[in-house]
PDB file of N, CA and C in Angstrom:
ATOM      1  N   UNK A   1     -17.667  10.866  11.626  1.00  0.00           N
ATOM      2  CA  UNK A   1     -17.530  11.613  10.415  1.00  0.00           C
ATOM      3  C   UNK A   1     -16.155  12.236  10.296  1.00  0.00           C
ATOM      4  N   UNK A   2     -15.574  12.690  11.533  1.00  0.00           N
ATOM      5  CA  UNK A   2     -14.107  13.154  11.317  1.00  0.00           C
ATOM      6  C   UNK A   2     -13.162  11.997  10.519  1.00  0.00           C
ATOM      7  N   UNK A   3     -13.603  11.121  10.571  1.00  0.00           N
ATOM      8  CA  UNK A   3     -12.126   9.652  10.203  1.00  0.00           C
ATOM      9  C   UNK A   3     -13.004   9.872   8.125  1.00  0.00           C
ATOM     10  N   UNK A   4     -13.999  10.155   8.099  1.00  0.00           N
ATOM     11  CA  UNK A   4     -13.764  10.411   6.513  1.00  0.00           C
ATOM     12  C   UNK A   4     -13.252  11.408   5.950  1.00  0.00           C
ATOM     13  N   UNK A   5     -13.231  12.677   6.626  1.00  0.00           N
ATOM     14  CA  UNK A   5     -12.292  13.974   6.467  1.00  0.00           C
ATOM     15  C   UNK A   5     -10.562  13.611   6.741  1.00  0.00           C
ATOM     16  N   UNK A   6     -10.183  12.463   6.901  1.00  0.00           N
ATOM     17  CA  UNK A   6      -8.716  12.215   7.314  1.00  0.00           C
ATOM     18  C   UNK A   6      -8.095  12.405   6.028  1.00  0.00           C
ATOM     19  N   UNK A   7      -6.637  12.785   5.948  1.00  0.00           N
ATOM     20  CA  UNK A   7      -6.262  12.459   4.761  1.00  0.00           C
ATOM     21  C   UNK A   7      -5.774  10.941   4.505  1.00  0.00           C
ATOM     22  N   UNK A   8      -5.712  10.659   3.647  1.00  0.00           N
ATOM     23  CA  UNK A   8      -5.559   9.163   3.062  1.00  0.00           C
ATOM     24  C   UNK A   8      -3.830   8.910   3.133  1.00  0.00           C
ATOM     25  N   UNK A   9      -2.766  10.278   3.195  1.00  0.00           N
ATOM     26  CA  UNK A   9      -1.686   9.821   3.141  1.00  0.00           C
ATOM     27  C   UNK A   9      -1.323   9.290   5.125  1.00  0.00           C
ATOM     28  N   UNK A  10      -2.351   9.032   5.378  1.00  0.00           N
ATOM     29  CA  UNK A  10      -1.655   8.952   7.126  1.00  0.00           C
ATOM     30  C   UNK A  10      -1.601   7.318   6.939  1.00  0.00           C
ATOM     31  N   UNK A  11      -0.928   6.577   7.689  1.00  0.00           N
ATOM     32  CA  UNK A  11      -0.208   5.434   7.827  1.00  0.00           C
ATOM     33  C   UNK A  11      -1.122   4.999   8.760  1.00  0.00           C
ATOM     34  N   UNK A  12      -1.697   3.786   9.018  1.00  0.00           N
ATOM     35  CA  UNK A  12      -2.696   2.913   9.884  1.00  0.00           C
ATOM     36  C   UNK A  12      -1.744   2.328  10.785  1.00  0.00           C
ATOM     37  N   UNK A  13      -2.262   2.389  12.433  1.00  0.00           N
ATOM     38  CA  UNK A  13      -1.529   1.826  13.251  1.00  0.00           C
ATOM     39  C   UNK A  13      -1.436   0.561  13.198  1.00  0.00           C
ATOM     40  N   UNK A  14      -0.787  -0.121  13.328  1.00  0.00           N
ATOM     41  CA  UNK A  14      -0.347  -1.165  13.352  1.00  0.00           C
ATOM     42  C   UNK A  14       1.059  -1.763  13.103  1.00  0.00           C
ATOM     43  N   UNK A  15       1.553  -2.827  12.767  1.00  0.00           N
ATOM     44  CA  UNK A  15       3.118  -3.266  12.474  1.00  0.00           C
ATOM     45  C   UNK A  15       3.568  -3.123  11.638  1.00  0.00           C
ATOM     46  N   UNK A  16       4.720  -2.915  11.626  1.00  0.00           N
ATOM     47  CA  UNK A  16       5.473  -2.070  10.521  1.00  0.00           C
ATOM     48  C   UNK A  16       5.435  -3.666   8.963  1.00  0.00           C
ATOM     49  N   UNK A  17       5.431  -2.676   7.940  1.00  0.00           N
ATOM     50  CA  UNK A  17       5.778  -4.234   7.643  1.00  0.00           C
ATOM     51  C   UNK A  17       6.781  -5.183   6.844  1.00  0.00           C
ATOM     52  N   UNK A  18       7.181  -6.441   6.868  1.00  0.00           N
ATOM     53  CA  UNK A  18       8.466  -6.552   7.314  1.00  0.00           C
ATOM     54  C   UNK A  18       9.360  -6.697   6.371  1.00  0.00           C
ATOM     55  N   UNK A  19       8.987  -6.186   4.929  1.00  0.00           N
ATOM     56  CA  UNK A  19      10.008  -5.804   3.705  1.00  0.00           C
ATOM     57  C   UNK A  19      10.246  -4.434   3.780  1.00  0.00           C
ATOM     58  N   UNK A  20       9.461  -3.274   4.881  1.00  0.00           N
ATOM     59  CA  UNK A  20       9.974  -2.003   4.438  1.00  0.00           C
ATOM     60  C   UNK A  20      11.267  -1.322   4.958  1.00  0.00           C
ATOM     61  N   UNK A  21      12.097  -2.428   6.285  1.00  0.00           N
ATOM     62  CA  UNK A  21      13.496  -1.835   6.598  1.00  0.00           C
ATOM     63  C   UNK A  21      14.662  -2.968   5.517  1.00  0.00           C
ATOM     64  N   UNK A  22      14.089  -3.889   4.626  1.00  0.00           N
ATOM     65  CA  UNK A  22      15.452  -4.296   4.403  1.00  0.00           C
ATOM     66  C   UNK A  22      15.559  -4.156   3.138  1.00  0.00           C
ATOM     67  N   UNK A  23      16.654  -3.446   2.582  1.00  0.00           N
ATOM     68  CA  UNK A  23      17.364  -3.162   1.250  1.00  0.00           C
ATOM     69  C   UNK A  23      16.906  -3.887   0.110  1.00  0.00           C
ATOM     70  N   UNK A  24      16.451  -3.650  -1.101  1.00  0.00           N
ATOM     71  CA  UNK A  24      16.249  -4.704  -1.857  1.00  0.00           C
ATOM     72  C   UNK A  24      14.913  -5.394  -2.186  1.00  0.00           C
ATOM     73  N   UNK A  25      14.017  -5.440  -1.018  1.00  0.00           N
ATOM     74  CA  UNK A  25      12.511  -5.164  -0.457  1.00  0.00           C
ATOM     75  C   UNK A  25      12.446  -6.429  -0.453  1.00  0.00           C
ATOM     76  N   UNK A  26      12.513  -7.811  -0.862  1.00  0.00           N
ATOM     77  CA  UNK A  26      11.959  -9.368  -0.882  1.00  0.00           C
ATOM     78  C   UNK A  26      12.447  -9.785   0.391  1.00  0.00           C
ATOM     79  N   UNK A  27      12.197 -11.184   0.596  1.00  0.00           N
ATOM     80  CA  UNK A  27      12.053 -11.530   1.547  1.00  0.00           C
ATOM     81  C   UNK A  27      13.496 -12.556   1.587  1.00  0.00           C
ATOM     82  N   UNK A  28      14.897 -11.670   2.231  1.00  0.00           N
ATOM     83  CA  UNK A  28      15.988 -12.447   2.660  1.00  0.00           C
ATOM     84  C   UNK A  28      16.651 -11.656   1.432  1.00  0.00           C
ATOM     85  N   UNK A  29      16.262 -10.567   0.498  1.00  0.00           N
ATOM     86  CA  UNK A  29      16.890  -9.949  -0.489  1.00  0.00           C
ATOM     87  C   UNK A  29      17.828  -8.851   0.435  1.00  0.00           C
ATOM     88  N   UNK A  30      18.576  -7.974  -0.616  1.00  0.00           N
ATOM     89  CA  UNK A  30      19.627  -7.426  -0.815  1.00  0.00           C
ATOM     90  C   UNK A  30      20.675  -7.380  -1.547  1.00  0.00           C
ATOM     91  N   UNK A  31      21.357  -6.233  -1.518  1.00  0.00           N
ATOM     92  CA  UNK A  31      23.021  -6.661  -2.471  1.00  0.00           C
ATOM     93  C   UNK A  31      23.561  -7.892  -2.165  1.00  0.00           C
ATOM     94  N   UNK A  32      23.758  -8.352  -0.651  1.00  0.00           N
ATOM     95  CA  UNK A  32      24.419  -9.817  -0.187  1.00  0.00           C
ATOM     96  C   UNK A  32      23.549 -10.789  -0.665  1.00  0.00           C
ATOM     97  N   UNK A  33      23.405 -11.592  -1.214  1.00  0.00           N
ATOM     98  CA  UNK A  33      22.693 -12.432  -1.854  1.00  0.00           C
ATOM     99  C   UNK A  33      23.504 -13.824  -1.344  1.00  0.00           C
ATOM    100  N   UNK A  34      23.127 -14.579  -0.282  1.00  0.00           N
ATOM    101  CA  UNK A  34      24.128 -15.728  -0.545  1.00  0.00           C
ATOM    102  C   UNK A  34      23.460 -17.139  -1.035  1.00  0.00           C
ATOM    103  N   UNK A  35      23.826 -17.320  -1.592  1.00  0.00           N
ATOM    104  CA  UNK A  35      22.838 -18.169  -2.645  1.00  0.00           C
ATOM    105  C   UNK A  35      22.688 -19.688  -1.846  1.00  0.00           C
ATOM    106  N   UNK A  36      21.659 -20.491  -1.850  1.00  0.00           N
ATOM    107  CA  UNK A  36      21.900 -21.315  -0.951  1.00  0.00           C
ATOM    108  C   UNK A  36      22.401 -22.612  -1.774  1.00  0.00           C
ATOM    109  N   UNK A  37      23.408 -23.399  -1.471  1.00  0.00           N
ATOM    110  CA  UNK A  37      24.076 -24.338  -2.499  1.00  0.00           C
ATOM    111  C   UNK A  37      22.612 -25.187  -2.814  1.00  0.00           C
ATOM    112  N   UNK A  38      22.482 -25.514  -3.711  1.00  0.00           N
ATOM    113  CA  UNK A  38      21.484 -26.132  -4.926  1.00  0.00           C
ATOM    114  C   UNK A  38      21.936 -27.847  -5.260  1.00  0.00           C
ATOM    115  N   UNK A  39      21.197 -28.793  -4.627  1.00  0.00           N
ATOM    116  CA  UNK A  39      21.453 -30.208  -4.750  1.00  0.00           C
ATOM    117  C   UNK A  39      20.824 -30.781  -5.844  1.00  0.00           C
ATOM    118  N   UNK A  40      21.480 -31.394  -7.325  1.00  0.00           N
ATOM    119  CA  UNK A  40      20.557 -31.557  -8.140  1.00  0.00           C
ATOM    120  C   UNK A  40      21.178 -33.147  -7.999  1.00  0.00           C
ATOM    121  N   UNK A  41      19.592 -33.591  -7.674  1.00  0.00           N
ATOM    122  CA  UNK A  41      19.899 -35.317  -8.210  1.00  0.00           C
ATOM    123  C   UNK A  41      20.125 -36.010  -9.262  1.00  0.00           C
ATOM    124  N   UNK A  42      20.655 -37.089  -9.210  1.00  0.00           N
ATOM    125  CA  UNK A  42      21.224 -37.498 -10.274  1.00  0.00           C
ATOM    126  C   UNK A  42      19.573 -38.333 -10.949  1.00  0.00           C
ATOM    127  N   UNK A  43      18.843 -38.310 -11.943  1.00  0.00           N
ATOM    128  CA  UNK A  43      18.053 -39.022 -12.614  1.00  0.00           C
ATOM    129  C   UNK A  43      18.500 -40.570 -12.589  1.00  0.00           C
ATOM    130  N   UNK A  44      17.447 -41.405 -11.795  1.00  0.00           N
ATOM    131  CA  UNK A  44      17.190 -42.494 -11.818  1.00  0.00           C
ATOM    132  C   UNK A  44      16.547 -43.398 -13.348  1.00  0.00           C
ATOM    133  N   UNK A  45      17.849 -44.024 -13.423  1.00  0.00           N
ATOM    134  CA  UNK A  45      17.206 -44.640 -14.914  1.00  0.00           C
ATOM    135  C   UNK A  45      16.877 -45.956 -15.055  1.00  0.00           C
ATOM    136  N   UNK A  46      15.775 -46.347 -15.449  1.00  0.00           N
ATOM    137  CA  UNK A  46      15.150 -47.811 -15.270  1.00  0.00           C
ATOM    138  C   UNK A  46      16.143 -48.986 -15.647  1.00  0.00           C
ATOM    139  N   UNK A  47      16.220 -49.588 -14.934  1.00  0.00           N
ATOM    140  CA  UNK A  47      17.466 -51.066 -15.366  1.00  0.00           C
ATOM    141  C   UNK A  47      16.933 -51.754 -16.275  1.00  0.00           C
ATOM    142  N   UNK A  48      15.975 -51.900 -16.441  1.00  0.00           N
ATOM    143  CA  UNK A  48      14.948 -52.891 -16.851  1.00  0.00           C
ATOM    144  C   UNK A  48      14.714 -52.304 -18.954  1.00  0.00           C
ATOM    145  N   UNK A  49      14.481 -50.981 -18.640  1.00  0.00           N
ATOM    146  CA  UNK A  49      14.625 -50.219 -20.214  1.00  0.00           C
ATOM    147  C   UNK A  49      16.163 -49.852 -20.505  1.00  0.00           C
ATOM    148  N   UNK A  50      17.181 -49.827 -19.977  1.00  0.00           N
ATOM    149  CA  UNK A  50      18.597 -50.078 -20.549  1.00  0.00           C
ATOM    150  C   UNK A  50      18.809 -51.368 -20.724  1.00  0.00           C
ATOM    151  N   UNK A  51      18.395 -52.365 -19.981  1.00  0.00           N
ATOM    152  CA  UNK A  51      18.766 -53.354 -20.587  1.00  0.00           C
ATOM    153  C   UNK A  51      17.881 -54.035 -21.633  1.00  0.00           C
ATOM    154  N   UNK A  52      16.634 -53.401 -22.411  1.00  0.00           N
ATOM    155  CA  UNK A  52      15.921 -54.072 -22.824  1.00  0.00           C
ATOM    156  C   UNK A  52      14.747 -54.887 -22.523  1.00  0.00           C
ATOM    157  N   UNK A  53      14.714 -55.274 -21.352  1.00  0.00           N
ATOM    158  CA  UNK A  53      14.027 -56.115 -20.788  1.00  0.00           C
ATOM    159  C   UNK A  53      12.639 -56.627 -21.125  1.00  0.00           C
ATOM    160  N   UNK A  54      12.217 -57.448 -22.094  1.00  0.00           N
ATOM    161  CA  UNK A  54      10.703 -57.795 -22.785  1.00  0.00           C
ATOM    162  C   UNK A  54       9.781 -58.154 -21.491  1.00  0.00           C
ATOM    163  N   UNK A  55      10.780 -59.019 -20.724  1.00  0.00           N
ATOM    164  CA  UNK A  55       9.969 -60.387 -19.740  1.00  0.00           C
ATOM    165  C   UNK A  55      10.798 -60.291 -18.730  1.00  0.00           C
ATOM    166  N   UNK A  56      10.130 -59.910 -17.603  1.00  0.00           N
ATOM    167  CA  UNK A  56      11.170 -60.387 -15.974  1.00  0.00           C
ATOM    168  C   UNK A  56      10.493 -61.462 -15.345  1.00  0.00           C
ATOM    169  N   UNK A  57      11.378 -62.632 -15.542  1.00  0.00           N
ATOM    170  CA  UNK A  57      10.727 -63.664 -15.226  1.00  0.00           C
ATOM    171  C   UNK A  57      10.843 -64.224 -13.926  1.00  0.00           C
ATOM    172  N   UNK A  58       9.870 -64.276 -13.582  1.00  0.00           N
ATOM    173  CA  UNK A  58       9.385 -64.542 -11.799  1.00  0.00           C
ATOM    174  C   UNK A  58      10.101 -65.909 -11.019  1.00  0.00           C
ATOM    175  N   UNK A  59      11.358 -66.390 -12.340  1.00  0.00           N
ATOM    176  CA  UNK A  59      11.514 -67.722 -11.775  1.00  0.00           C
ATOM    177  C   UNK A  59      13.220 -67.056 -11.208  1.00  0.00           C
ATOM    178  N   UNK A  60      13.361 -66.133 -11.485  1.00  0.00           N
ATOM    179  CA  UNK A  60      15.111 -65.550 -11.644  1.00  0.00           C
ATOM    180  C   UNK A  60      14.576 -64.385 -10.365  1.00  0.00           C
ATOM    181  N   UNK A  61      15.003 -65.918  -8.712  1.00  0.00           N
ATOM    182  CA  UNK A  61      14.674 -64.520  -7.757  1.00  0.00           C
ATOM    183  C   UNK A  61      15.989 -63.681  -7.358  1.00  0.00           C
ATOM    184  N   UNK A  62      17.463 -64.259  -8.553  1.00  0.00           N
ATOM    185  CA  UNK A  62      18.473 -63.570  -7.972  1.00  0.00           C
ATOM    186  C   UNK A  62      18.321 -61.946  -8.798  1.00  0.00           C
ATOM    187  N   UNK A  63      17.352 -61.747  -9.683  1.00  0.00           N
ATOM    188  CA  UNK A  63      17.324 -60.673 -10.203  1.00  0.00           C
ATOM    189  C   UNK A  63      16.470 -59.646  -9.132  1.00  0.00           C
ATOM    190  N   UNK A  64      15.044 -60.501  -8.877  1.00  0.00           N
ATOM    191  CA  UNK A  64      14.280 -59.890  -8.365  1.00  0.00           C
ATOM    192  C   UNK A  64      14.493 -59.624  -6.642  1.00  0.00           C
ATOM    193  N   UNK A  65      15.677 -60.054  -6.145  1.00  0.00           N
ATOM    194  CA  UNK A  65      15.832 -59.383  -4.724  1.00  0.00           C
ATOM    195  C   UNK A  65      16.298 -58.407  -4.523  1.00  0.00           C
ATOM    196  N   UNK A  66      16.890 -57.808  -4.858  1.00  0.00           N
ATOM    197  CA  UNK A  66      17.108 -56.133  -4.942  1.00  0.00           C
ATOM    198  C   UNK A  66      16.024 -55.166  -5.164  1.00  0.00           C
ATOM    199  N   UNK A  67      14.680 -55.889  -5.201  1.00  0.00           N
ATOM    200  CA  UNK A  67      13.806 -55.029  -5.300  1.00  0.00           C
ATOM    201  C   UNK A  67      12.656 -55.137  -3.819  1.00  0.00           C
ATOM    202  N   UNK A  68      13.287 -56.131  -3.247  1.00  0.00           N
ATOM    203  CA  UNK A  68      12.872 -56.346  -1.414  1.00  0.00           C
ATOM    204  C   UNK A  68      13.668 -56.193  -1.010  1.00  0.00           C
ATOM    205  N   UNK A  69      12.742 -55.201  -0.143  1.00  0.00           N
ATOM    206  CA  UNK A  69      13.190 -54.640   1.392  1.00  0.00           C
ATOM    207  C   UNK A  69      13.375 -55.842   2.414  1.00  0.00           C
ATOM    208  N   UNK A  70      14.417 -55.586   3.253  1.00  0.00           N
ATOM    209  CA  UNK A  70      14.684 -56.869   4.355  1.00  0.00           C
ATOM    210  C   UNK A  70      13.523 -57.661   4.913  1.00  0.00           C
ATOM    211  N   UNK A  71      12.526 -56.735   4.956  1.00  0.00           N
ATOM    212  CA  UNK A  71      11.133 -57.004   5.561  1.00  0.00           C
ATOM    213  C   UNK A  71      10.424 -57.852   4.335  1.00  0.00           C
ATOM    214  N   UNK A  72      10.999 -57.801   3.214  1.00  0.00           N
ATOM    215  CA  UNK A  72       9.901 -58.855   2.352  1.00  0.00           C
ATOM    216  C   UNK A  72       8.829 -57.386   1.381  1.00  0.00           C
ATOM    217  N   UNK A  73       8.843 -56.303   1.608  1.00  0.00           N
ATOM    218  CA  UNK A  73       8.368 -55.606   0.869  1.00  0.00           C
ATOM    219  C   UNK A  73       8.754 -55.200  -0.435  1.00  0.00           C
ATOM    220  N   UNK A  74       7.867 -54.637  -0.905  1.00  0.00           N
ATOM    221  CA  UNK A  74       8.587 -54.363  -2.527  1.00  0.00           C
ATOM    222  C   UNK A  74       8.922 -52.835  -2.888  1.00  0.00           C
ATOM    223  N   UNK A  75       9.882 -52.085  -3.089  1.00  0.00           N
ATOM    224  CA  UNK A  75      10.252 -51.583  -2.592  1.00  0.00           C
ATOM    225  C   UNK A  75       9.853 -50.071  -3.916  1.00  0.00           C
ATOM    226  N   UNK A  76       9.513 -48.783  -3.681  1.00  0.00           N
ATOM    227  CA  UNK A  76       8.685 -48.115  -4.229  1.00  0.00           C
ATOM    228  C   UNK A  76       9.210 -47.522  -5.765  1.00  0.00           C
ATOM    229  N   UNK A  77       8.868 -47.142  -6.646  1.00  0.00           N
ATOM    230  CA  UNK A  77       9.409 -46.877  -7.848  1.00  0.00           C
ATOM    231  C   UNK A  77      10.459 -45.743  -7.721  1.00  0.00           C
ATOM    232  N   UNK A  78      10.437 -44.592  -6.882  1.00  0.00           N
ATOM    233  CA  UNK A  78      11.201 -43.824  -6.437  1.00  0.00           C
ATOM    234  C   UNK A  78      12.470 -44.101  -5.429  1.00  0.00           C
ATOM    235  N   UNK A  79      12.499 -45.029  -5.073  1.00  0.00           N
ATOM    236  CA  UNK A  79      13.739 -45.626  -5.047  1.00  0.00           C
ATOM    237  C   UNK A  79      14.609 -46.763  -5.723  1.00  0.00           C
ATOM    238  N   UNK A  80      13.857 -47.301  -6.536  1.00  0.00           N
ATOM    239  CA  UNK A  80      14.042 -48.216  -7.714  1.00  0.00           C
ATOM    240  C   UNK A  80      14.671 -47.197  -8.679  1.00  0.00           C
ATOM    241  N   UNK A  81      13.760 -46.561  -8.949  1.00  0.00           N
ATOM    242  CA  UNK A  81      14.230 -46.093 -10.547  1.00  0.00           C
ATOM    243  C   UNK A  81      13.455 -46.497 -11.567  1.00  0.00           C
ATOM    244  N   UNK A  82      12.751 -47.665 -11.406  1.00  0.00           N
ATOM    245  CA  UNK A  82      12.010 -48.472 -12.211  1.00  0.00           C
ATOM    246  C   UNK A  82      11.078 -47.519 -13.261  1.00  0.00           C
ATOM    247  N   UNK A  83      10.753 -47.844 -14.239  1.00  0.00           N
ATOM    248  CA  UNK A  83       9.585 -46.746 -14.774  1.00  0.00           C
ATOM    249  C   UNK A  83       8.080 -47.511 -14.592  1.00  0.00           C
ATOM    250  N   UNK A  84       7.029 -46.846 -14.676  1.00  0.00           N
ATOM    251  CA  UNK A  84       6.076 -47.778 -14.538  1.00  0.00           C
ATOM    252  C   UNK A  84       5.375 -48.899 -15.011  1.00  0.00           C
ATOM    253  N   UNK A  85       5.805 -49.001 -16.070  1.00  0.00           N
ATOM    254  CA  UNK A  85       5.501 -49.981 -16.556  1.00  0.00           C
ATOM    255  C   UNK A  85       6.359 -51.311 -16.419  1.00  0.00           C
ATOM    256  N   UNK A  86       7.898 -51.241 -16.177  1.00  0.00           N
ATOM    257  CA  UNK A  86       8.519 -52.488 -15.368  1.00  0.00           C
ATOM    258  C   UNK A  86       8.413 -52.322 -13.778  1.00  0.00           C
ATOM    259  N   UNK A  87       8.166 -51.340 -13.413  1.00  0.00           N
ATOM    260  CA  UNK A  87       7.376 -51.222 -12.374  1.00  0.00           C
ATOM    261  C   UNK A  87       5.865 -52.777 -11.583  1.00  0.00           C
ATOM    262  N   UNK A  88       5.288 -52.608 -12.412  1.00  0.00           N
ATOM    263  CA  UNK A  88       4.321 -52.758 -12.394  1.00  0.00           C
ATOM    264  C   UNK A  88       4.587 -54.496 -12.969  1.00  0.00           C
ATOM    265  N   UNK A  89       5.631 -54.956 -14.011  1.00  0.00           N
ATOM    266  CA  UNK A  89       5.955 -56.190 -14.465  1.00  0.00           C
ATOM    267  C   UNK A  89       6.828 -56.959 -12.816  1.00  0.00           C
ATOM    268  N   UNK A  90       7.227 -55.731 -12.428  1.00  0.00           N
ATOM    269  CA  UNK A  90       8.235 -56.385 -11.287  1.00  0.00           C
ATOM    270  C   UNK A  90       7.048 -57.202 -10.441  1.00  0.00           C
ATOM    271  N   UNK A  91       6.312 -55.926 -10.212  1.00  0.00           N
ATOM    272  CA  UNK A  91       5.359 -56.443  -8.886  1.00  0.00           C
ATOM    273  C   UNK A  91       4.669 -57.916  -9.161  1.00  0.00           C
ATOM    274  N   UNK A  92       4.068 -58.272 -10.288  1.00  0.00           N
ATOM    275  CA  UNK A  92       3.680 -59.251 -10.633  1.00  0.00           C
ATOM    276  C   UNK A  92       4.792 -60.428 -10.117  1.00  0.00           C
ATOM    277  N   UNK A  93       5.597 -60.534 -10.824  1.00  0.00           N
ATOM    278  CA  UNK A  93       6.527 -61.140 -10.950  1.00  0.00           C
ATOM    279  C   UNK A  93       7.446 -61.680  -9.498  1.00  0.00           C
ATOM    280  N   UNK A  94       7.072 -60.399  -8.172  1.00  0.00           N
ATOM    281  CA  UNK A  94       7.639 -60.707  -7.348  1.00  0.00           C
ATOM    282  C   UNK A  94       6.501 -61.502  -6.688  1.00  0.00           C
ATOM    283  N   UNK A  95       4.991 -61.343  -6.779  1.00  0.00           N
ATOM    284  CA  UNK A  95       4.288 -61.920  -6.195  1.00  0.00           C
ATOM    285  C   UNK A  95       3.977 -63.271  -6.828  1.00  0.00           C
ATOM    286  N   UNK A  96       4.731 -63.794  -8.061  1.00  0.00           N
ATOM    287  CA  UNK A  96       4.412 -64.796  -8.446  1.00  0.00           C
ATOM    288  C   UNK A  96       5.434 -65.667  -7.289  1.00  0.00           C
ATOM    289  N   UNK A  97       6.922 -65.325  -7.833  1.00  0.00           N
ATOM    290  CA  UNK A  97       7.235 -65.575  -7.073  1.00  0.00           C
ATOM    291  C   UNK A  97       7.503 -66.214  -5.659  1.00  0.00           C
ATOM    292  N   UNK A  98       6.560 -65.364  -4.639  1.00  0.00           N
ATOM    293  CA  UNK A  98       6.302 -65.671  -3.623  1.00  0.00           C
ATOM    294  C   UNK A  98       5.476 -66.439  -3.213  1.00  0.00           C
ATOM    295  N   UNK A  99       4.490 -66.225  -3.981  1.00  0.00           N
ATOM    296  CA  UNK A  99       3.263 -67.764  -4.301  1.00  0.00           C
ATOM    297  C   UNK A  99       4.128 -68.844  -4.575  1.00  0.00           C
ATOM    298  N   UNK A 100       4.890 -69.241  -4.954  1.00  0.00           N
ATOM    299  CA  UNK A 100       5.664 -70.410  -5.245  1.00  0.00           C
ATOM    300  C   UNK A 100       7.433 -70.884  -4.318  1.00  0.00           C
ATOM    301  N   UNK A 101       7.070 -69.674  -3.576  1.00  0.00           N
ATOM    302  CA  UNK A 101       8.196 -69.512  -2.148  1.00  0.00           C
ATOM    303  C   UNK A 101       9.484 -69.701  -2.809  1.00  0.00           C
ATOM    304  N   UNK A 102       9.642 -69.085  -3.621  1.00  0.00           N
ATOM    305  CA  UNK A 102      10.801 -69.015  -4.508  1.00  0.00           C
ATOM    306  C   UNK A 102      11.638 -67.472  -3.557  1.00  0.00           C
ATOM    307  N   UNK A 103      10.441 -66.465  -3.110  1.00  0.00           N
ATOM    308  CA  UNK A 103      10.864 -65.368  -2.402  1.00  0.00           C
ATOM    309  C   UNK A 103      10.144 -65.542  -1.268  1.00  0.00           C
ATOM    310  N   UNK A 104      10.571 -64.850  -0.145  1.00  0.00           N
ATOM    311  CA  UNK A 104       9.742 -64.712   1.301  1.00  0.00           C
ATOM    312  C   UNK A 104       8.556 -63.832   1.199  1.00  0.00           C
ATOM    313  N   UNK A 105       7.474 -63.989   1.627  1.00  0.00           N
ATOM    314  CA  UNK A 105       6.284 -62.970   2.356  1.00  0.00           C
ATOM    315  C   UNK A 105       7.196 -61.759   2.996  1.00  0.00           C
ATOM    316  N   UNK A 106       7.266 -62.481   4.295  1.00  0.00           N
ATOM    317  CA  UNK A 106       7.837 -61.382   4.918  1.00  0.00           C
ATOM    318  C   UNK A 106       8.968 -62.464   5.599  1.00  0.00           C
ATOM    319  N   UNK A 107      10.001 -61.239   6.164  1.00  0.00           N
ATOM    320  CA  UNK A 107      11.161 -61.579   7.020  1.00  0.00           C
ATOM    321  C   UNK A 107      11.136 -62.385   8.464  1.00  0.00           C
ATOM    322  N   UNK A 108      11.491 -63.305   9.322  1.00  0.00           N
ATOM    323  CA  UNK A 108      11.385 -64.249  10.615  1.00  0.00           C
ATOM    324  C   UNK A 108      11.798 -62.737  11.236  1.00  0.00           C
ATOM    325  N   UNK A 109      10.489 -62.437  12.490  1.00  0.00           N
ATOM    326  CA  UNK A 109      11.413 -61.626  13.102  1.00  0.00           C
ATOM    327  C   UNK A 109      12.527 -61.735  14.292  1.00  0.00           C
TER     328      UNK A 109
END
């Protein structure tokens, strides 16, 4: 019954906590602020919608090798640039392709 008679302004033991010694109160705040340099990428723009592209045709594998990896994979829209929908024309197109060994499966290791 004494700890409900306490007053409420007393401070609970435990660790201090760890915005109340630094200036500014956030976390890495203060007047010194050093800002951390900021990398903005450059936007990947589809080759395929600048140039128009209706039809990527599965017979033109000097177009479509830049989109395999050494290994014969196809290589992901985020490093393409591709948007999804020539995205998605590529993939066809590379697997026609390869059905007709115009491109490799995979690489001799």
């Amino acid at each position: 019954m004494a700890d409900e008679n306490a007053p409420a302004s007393q401070t609970p033991s435990g660790p201090p906590s760890r915005q109340a010694g630094r200036p500014g109160g956030g976390p890495g705040g203060g007047p010194h602020k050093r800002g951390k340099r900021s990398y903005v990428r450059k936007k990947k723009v589809c080759r395929f919608c600048v140039e128009r592209v209706d039809l990527i045709d599965y017979k033109n594998s000097q177009m479509l090798q830049p989109f395999l990896q050494e290994r014969g994979k196809i290589l992901p829209r985020r490093m393409t640039g591709t948007c999804a929908r020539h995205q998605r024309w590529l993939t066809v197109a590379i697997k026609r392709a390869q059905n007709i060994a115009l491109l490799p499966f995979a690489a001799e290791l």
